[in-house]
PDB file of N, CA and C in Angstrom:
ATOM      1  N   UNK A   1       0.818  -1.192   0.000  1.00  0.00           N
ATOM      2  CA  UNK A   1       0.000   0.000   0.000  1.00  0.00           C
ATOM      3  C   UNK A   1       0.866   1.262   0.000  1.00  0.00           C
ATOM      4  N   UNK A   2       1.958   1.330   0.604  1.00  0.00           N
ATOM      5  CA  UNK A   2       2.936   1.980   1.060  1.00  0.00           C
ATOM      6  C   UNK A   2       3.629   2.642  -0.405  1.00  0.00           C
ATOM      7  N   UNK A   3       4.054   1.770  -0.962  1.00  0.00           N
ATOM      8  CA  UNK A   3       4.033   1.794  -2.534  1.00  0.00           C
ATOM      9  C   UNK A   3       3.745   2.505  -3.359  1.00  0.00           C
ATOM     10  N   UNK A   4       2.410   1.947  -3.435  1.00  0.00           N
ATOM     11  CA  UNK A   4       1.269   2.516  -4.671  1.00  0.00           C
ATOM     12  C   UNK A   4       1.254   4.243  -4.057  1.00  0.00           C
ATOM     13  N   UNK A   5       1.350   4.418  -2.555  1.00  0.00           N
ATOM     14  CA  UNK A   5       1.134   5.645  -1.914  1.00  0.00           C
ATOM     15  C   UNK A   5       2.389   6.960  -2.573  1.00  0.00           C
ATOM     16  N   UNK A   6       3.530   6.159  -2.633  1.00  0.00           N
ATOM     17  CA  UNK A   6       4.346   6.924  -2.994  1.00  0.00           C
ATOM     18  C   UNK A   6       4.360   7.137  -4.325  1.00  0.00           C
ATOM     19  N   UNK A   7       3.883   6.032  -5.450  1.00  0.00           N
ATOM     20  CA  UNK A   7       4.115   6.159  -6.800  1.00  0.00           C
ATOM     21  C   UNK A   7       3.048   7.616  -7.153  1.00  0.00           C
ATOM     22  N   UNK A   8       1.946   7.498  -6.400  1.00  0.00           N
ATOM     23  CA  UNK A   8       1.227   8.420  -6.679  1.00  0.00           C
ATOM     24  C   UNK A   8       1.529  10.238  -6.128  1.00  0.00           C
ATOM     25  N   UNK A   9       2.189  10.305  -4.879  1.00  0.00           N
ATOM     26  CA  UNK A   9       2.762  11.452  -4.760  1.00  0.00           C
ATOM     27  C   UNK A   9       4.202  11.552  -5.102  1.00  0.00           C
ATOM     28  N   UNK A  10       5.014  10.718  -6.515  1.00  0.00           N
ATOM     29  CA  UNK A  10       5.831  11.160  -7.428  1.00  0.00           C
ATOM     30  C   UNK A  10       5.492  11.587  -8.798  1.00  0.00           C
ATOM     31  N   UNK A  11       4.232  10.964  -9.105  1.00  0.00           N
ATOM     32  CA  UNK A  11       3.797  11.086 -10.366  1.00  0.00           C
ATOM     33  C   UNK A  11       2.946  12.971 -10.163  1.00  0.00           C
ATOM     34  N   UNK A  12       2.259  13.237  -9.269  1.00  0.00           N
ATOM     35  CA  UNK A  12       1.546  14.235  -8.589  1.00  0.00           C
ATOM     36  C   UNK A  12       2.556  15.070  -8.215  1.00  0.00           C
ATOM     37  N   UNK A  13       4.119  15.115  -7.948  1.00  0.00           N
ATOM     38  CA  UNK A  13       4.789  16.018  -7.605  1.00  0.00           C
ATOM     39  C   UNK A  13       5.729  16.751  -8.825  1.00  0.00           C
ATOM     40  N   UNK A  14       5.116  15.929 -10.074  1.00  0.00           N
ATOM     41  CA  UNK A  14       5.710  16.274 -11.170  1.00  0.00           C
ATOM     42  C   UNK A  14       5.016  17.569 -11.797  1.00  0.00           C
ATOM     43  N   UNK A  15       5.724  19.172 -11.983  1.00  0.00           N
ATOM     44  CA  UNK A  15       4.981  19.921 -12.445  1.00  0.00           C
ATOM     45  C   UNK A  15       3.349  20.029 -13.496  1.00  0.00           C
ATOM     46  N   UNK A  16       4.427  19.260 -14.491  1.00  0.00           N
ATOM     47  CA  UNK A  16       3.401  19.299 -15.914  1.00  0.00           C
ATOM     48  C   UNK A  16       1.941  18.423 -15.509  1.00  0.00           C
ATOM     49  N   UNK A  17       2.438  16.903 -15.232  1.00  0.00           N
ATOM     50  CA  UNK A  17       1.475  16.006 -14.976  1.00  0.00           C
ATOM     51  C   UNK A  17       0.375  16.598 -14.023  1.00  0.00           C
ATOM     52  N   UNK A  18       0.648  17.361 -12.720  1.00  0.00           N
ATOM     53  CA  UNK A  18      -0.023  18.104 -11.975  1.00  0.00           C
ATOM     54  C   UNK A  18      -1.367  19.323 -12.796  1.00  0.00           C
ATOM     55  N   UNK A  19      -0.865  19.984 -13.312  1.00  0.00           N
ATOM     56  CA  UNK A  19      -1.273  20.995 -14.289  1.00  0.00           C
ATOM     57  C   UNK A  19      -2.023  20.341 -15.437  1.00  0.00           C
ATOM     58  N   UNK A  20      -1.554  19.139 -16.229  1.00  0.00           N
ATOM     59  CA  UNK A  20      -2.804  18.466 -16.960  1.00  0.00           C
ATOM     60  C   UNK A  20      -3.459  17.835 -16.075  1.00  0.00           C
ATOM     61  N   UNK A  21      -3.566  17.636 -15.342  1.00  0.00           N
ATOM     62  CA  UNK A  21      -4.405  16.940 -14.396  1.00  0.00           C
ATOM     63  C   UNK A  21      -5.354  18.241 -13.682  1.00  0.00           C
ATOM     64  N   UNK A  22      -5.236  18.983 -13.744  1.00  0.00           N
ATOM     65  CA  UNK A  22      -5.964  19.928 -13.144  1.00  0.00           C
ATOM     66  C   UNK A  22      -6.870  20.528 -14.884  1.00  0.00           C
ATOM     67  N   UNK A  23      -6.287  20.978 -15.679  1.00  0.00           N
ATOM     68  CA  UNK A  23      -7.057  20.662 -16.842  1.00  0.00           C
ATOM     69  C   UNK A  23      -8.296  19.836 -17.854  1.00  0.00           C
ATOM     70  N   UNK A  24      -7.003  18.925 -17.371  1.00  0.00           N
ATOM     71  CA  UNK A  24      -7.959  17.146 -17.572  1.00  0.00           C
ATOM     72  C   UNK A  24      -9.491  17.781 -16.792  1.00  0.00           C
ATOM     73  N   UNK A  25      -9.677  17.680 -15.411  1.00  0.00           N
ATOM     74  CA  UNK A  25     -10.432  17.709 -14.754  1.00  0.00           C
ATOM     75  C   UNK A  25     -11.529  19.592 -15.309  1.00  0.00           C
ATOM     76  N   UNK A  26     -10.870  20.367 -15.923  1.00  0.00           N
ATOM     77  CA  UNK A  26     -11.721  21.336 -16.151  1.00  0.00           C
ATOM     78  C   UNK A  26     -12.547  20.478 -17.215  1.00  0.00           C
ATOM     79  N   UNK A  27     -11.699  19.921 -18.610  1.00  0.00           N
ATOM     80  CA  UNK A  27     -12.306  19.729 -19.279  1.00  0.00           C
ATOM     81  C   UNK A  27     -13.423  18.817 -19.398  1.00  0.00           C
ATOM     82  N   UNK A  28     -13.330  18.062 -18.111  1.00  0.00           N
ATOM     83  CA  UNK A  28     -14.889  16.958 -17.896  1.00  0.00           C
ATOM     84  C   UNK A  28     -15.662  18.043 -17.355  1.00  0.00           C
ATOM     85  N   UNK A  29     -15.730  18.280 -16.620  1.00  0.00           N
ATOM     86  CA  UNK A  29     -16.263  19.261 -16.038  1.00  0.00           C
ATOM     87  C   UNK A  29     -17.107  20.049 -16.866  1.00  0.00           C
ATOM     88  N   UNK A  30     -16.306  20.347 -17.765  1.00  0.00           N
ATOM     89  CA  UNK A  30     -16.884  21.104 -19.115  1.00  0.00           C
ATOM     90  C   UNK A  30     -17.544  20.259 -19.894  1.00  0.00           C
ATOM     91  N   UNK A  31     -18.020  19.166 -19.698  1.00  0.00           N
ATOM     92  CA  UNK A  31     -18.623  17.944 -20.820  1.00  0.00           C
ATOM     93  C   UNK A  31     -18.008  17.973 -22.228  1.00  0.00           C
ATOM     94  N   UNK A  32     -16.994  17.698 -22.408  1.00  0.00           N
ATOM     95  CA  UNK A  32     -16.123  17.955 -23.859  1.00  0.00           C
ATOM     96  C   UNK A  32     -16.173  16.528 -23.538  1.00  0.00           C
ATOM     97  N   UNK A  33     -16.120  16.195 -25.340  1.00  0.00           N
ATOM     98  CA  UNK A  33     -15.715  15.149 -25.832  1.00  0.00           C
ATOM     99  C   UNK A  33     -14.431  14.436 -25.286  1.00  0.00           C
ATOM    100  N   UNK A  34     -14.543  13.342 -25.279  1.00  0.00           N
ATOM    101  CA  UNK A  34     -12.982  12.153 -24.545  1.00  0.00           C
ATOM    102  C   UNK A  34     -12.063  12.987 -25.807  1.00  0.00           C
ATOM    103  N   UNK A  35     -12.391  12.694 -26.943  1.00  0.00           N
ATOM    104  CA  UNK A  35     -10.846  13.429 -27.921  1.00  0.00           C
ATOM    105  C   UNK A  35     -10.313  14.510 -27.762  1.00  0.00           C
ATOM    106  N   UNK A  36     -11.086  15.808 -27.353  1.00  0.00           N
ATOM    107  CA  UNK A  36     -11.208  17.011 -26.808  1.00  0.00           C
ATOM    108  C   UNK A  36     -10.482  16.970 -25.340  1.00  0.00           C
ATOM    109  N   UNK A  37     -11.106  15.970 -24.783  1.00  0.00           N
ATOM    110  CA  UNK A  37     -10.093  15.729 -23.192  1.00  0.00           C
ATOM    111  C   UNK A  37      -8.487  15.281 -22.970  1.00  0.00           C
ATOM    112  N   UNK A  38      -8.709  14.643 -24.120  1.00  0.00           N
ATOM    113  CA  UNK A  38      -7.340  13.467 -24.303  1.00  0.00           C
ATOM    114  C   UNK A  38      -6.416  14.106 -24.811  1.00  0.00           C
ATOM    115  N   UNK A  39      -6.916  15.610 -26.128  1.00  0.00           N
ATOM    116  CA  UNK A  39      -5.701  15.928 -26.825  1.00  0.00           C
ATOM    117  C   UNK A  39      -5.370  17.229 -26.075  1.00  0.00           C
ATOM    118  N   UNK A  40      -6.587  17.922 -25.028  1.00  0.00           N
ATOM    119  CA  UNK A  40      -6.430  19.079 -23.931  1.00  0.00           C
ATOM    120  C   UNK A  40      -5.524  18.845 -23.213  1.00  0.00           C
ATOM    121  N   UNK A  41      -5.590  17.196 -22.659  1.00  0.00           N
ATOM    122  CA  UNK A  41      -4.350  17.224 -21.307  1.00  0.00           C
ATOM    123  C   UNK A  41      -2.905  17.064 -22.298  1.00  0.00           C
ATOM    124  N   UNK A  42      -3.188  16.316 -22.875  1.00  0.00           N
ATOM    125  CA  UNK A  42      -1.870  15.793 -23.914  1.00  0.00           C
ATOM    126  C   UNK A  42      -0.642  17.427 -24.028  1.00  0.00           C
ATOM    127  N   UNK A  43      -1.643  18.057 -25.210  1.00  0.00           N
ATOM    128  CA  UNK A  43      -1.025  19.830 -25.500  1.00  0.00           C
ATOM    129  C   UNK A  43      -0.876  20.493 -23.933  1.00  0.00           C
ATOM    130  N   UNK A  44      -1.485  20.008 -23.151  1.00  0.00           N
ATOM    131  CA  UNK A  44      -1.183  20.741 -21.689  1.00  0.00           C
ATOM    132  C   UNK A  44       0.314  20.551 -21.033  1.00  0.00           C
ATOM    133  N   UNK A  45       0.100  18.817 -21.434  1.00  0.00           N
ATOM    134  CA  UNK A  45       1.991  18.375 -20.772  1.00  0.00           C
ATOM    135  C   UNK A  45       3.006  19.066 -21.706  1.00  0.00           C
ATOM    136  N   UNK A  46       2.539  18.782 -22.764  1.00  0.00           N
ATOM    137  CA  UNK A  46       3.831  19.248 -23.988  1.00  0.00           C
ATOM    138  C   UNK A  46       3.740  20.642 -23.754  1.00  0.00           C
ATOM    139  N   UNK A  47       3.045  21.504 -23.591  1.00  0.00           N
ATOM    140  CA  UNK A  47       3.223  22.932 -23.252  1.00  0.00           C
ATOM    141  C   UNK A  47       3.895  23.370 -22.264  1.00  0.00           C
ATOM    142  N   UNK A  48       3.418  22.816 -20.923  1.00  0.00           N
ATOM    143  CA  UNK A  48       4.147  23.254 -19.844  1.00  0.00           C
ATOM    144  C   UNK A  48       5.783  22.287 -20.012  1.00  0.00           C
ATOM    145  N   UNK A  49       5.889  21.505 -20.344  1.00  0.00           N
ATOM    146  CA  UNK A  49       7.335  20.959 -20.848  1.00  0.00           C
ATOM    147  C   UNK A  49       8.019  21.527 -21.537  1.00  0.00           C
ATOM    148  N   UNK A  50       7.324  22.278 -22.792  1.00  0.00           N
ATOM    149  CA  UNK A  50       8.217  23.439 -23.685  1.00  0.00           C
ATOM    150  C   UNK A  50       8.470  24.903 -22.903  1.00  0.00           C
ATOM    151  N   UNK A  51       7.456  24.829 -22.188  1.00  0.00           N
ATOM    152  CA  UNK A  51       7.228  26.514 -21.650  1.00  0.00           C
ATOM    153  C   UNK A  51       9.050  25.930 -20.599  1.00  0.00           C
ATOM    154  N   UNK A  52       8.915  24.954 -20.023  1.00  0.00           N
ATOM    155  CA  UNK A  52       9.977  24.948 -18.938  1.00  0.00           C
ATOM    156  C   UNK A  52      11.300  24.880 -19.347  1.00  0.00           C
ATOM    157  N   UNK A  53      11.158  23.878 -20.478  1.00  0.00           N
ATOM    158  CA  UNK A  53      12.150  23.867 -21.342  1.00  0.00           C
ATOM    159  C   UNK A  53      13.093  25.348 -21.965  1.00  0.00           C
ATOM    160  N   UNK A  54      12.423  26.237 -22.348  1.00  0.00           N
ATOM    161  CA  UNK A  54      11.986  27.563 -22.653  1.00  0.00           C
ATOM    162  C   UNK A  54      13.176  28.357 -21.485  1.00  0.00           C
ATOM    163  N   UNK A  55      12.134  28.170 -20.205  1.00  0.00           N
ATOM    164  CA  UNK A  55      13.107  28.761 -18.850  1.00  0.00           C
ATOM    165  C   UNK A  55      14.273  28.874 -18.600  1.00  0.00           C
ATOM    166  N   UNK A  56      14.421  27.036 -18.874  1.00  0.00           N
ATOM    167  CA  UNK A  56      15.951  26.746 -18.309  1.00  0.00           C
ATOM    168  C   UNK A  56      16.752  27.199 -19.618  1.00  0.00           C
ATOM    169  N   UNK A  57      16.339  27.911 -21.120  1.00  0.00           N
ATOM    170  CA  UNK A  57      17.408  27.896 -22.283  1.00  0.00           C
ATOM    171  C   UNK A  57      17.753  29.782 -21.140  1.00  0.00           C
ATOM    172  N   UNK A  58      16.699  30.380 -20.764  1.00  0.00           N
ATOM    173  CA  UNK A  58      17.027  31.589 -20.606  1.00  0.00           C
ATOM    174  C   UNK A  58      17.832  32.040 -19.440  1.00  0.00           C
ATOM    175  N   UNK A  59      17.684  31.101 -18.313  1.00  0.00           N
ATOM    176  CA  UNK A  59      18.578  31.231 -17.076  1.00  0.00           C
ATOM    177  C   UNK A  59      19.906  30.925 -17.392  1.00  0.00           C
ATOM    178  N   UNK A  60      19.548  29.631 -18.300  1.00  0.00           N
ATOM    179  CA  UNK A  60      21.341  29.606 -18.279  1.00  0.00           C
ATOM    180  C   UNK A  60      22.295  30.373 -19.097  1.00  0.00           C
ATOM    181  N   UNK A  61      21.491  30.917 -20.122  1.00  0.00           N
ATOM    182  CA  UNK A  61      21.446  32.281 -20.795  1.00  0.00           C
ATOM    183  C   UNK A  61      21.868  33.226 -20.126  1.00  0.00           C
ATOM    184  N   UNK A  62      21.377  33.854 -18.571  1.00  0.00           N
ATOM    185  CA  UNK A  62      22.172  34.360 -18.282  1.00  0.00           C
ATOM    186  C   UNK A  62      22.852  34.185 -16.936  1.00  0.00           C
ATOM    187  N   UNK A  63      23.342  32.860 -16.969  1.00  0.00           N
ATOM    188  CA  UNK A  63      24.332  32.621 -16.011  1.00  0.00           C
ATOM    189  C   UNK A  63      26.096  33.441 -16.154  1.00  0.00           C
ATOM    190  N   UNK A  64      26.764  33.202 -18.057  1.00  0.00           N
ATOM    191  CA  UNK A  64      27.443  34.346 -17.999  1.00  0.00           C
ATOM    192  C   UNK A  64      27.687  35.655 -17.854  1.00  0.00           C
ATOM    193  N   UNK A  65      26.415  35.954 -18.090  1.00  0.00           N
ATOM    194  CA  UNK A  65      26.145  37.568 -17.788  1.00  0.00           C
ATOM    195  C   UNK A  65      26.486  38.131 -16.583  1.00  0.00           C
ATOM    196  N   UNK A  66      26.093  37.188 -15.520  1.00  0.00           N
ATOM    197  CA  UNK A  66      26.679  37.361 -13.842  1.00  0.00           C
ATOM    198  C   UNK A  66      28.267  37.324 -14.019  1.00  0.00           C
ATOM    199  N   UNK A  67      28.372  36.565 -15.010  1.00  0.00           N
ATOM    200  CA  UNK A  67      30.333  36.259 -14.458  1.00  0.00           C
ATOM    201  C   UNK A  67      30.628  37.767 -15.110  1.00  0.00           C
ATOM    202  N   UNK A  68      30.183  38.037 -16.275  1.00  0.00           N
ATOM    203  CA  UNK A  68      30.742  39.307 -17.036  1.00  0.00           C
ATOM    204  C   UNK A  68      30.613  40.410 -15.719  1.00  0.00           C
ATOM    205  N   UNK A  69      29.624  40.475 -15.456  1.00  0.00           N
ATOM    206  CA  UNK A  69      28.825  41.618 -14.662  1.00  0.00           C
ATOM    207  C   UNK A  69      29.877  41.630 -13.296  1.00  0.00           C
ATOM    208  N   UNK A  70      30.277  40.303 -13.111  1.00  0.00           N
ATOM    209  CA  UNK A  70      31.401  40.676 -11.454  1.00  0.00           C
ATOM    210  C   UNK A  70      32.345  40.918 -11.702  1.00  0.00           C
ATOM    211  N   UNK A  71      32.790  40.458 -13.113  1.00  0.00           N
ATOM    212  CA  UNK A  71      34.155  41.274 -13.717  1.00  0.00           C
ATOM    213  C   UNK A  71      34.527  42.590 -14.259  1.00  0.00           C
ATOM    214  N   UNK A  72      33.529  43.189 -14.443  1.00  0.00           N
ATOM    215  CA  UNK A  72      33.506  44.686 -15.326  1.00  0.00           C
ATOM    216  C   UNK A  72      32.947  45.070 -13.926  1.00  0.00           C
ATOM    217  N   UNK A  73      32.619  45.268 -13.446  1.00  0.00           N
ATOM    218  CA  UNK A  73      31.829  46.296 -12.203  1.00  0.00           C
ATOM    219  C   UNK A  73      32.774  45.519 -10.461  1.00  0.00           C
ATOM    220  N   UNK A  74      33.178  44.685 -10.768  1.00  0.00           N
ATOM    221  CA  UNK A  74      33.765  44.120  -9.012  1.00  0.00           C
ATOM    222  C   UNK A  74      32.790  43.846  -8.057  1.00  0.00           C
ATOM    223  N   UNK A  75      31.550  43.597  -8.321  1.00  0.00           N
ATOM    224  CA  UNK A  75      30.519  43.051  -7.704  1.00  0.00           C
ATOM    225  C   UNK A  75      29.831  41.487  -7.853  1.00  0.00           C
ATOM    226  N   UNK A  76      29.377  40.885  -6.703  1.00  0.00           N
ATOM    227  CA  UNK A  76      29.166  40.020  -6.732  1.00  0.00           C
ATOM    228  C   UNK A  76      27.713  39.208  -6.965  1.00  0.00           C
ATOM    229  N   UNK A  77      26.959  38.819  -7.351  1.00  0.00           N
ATOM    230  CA  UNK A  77      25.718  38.504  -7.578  1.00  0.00           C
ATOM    231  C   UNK A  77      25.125  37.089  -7.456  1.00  0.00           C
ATOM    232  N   UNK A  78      23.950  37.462  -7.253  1.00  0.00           N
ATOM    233  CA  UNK A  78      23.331  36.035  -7.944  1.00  0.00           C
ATOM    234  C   UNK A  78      22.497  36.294  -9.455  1.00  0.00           C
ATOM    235  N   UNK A  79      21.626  34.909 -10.178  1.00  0.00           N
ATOM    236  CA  UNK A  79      20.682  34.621 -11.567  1.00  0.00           C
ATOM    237  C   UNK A  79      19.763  34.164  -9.948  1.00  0.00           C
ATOM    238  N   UNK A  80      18.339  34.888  -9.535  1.00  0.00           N
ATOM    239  CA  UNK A  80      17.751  34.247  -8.824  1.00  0.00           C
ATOM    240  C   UNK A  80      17.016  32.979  -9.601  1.00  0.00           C
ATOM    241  N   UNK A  81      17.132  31.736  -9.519  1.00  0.00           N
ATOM    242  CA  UNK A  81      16.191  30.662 -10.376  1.00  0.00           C
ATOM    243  C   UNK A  81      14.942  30.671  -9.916  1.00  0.00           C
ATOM    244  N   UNK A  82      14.005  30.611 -10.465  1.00  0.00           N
ATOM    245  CA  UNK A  82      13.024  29.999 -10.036  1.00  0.00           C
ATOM    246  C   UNK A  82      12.587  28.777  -9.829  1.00  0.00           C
ATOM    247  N   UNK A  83      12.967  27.586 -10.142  1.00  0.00           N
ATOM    248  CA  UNK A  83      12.926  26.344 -10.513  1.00  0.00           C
ATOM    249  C   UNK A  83      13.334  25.920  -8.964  1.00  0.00           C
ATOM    250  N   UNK A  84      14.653  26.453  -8.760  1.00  0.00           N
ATOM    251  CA  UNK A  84      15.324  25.897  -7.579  1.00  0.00           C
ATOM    252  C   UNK A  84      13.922  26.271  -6.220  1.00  0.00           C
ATOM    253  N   UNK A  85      13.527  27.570  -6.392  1.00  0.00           N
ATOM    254  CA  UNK A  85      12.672  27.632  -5.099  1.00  0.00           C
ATOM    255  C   UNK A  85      11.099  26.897  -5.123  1.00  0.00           C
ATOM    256  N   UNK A  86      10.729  26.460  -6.577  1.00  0.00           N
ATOM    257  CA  UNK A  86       9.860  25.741  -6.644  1.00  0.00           C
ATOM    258  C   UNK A  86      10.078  24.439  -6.157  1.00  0.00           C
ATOM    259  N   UNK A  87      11.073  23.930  -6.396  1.00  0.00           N
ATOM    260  CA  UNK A  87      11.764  22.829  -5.921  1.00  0.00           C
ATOM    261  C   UNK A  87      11.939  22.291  -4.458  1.00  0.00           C
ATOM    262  N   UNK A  88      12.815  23.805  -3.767  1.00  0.00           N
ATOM    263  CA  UNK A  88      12.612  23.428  -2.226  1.00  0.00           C
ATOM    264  C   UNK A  88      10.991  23.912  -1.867  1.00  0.00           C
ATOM    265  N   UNK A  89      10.220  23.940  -2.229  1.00  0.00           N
ATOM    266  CA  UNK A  89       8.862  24.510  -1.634  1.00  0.00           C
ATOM    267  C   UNK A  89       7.826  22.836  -1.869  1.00  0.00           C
ATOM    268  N   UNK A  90       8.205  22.845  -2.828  1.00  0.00           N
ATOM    269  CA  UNK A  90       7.515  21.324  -3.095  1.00  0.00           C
ATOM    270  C   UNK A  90       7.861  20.201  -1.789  1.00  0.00           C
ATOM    271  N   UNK A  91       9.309  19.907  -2.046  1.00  0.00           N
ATOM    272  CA  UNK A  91      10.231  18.783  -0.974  1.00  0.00           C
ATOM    273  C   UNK A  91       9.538  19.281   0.342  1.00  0.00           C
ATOM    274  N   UNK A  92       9.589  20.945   1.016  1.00  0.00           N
ATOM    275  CA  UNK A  92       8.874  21.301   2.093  1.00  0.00           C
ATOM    276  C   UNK A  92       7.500  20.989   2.785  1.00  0.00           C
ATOM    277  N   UNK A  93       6.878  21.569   1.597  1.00  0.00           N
ATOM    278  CA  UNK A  93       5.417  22.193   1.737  1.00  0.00           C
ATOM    279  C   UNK A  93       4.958  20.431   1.371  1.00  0.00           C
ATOM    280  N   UNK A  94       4.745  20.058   0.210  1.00  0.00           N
ATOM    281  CA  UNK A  94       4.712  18.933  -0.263  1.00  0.00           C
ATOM    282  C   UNK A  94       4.975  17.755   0.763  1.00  0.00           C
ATOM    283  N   UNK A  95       5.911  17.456   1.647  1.00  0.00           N
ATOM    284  CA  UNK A  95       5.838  16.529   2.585  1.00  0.00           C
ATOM    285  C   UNK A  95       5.371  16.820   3.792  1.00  0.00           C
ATOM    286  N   UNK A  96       5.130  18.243   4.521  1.00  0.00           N
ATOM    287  CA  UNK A  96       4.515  18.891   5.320  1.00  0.00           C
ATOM    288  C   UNK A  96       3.136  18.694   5.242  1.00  0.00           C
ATOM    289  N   UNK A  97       2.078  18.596   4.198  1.00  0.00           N
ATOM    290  CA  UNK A  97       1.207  18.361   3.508  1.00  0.00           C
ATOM    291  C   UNK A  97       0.231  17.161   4.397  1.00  0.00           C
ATOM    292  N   UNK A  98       1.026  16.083   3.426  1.00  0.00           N
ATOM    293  CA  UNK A  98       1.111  14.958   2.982  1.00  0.00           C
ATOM    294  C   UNK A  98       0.827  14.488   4.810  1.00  0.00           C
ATOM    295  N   UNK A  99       1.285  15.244   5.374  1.00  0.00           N
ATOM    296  CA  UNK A  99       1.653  14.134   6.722  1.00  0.00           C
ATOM    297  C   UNK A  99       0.710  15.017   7.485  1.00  0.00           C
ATOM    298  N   UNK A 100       0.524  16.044   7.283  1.00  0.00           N
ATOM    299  CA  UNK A 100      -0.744  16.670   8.874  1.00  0.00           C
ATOM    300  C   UNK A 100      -1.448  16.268   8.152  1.00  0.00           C
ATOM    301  N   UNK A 101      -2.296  15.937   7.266  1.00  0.00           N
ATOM    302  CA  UNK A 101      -3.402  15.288   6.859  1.00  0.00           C
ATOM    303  C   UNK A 101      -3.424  13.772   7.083  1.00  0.00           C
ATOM    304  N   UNK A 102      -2.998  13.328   7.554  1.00  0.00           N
ATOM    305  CA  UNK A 102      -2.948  11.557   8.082  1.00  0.00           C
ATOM    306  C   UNK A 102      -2.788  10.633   7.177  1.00  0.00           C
ATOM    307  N   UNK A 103      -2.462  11.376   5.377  1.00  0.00           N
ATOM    308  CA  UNK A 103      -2.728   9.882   4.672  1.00  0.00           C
ATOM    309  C   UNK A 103      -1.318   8.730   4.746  1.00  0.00           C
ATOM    310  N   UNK A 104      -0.444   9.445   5.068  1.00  0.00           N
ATOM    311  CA  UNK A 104       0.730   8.558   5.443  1.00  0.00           C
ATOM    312  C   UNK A 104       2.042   9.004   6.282  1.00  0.00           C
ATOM    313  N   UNK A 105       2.907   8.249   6.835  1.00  0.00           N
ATOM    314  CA  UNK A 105       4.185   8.970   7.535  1.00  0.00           C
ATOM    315  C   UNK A 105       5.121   9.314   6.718  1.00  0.00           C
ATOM    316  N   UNK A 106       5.409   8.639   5.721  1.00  0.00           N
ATOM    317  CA  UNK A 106       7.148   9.144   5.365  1.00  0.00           C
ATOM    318  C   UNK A 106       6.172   9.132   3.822  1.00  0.00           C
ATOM    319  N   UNK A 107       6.141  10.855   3.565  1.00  0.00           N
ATOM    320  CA  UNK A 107       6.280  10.865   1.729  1.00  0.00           C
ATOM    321  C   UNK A 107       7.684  10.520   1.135  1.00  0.00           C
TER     322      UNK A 107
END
């Protein structure tokens, strides 16, 4: 049981899958056709996968810009990511969650 518990809050902790799944669910909701549902969530994953995809070409884009920027000026910086704080907020919030609600001990 323990298992199946976790496969489901890895598959659920995955951005995209999360987000068609919340879609998925407008579009019944909306009484649309299964093909209409199927190709809604489908373009939903591949979107938010390109959109992220997208992100990471532009951060790392300007990861040199920081090195230029501490060399011409003598200052030190950060590229704030976003990814990274989505990341620790999930691992946080996400197992914080999971456990005051009683459905299991260790996400």
């Amino acid at each position: 049981m323990q298992a199946i518990l976790n496969f489901i809050v890895d598959i659920l902790s995955q951005p995209a899958i999360l987000v068609a799944l919340i879609a998925f669910i407008g579009l019944i909701v909306q009484k649309k056709p299964a093909a209409t549902i199927t190709s809604g969530t489908i373009k939903t994953i591949l979107g938010f996968l390109i959109l992220s995809a997208g992100a990471d070409v532009v951060v790392r884009s300007l990861e040199p810009f920081g090195k230029i920027f501490q060399h011409a000026f003598g200052v030190q910086g950060i590229v704030p990511n976003n990814e990274a704080i989505v990341s620790l907020a999930l691992k946080d919030f996400g197992t914080n969650s999971c456990t005051h609600h009683g459905l299991w001990h260790d996400c």
